[in-house]
C-alpha atoms as a PDB file:
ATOM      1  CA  UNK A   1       0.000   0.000   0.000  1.00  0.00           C
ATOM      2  CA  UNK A   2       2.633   2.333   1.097  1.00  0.00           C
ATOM      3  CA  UNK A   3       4.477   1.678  -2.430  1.00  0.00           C
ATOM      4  CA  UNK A   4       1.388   2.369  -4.230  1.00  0.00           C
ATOM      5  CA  UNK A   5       0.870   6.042  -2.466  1.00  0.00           C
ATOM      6  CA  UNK A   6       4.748   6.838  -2.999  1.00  0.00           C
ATOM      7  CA  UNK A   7       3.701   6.110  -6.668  1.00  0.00           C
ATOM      8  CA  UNK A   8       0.951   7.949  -6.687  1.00  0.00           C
ATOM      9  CA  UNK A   9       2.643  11.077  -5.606  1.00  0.00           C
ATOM     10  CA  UNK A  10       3.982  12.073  -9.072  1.00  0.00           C
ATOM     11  CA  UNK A  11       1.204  13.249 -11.557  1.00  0.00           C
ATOM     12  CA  UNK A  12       2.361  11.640 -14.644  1.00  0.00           C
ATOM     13  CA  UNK A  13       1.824   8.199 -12.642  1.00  0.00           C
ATOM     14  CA  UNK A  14      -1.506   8.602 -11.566  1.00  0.00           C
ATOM     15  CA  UNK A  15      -4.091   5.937 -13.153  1.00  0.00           C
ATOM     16  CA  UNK A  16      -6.651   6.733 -15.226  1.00  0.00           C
ATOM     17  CA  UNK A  17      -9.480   4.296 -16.219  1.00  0.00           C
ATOM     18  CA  UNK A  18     -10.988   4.965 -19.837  1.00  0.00           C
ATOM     19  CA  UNK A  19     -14.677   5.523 -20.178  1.00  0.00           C
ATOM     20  CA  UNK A  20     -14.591   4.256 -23.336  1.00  0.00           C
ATOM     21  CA  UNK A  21     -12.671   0.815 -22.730  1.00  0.00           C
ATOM     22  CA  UNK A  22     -12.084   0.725 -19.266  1.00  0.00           C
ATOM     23  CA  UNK A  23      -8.453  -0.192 -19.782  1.00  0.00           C
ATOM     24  CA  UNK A  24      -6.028   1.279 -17.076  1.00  0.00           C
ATOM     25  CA  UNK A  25      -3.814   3.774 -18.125  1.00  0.00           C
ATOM     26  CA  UNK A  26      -0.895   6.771 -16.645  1.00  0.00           C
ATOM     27  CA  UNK A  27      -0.883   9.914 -18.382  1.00  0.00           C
ATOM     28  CA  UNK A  28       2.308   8.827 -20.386  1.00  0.00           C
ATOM     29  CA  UNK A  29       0.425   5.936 -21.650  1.00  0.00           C
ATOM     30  CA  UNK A  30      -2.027   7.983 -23.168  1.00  0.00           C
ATOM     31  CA  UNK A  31       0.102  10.137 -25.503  1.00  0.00           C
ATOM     32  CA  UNK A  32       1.208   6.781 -27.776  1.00  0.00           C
ATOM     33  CA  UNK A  33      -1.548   4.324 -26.722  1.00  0.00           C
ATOM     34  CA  UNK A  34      -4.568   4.023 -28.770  1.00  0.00           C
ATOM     35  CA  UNK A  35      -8.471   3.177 -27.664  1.00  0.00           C
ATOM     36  CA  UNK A  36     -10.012   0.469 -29.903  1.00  0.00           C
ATOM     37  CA  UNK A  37     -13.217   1.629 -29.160  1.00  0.00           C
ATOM     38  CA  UNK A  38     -12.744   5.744 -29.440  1.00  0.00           C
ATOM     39  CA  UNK A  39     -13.723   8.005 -31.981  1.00  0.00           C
ATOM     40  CA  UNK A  40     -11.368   8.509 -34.368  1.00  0.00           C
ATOM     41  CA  UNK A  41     -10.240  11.818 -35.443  1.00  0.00           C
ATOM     42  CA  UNK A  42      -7.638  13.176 -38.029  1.00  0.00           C
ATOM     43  CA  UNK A  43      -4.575  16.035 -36.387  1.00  0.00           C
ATOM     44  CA  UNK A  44      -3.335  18.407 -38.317  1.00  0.00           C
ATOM     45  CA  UNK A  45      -0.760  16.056 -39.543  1.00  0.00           C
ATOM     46  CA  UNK A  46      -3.323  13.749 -41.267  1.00  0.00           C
ATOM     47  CA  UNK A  47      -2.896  10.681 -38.700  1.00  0.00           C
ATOM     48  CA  UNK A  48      -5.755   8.715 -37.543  1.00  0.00           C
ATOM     49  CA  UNK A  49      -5.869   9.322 -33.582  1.00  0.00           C
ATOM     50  CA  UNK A  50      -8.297   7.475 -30.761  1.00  0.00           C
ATOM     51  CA  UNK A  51      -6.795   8.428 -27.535  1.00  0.00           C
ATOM     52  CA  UNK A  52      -8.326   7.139 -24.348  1.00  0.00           C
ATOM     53  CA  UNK A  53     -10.532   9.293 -22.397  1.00  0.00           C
ATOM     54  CA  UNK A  54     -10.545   9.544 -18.668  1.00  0.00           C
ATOM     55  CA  UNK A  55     -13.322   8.656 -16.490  1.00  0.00           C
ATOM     56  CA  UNK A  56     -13.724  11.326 -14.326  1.00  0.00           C
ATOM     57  CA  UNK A  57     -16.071   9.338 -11.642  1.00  0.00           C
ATOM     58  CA  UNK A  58     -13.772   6.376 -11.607  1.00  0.00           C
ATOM     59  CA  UNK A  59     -12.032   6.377  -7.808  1.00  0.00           C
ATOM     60  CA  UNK A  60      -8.609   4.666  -7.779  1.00  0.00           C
ATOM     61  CA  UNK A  61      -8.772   4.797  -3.679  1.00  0.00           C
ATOM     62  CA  UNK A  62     -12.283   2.123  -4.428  1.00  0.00           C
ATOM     63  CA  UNK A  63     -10.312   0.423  -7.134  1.00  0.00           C
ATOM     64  CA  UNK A  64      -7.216  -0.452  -4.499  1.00  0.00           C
ATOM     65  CA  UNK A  65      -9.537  -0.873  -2.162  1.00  0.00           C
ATOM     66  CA  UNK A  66     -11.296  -3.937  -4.028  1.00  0.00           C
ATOM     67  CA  UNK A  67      -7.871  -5.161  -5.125  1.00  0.00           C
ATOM     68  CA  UNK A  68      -6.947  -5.686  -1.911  1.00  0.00           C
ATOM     69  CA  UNK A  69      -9.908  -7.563  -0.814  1.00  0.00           C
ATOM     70  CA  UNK A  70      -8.886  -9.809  -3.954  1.00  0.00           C
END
């Protein structure tokens, strides 16, 4: 638990749950991984993009919570 909060601390390595896939991701992740089930849209460099989008109701203190009564 106490590892888990010291990772926490830093922003970029805060979790983030997609609304659209519900796949787990830091705020690293998001800048090269890709949603399968996002819209797509086109940037100004004509690539295809379908980034994740963060849940904002998800609670990561209720997701450690249940993985520790795993």
């Amino acid at each position: 638990m106490k590892k888990l909060e010291f990772l926490f601390e830093e922003e970029h390595n805060m979790l983030h749950r997609c609304v659209n896939c519900g796949c787990l991701y830091t705020h690293n992740q998001r800048e090269w991984q890709q949603c399968p089930k996002s819209n797509n849209f086109i940037d100004f460099h004509g690539n295809v993009v379908s980034k994740h989008q963060s849940d904002k109701h998800w609670d990561i203190n209720k997701f450690v919570m249940f993985l520790r009564q795993k």
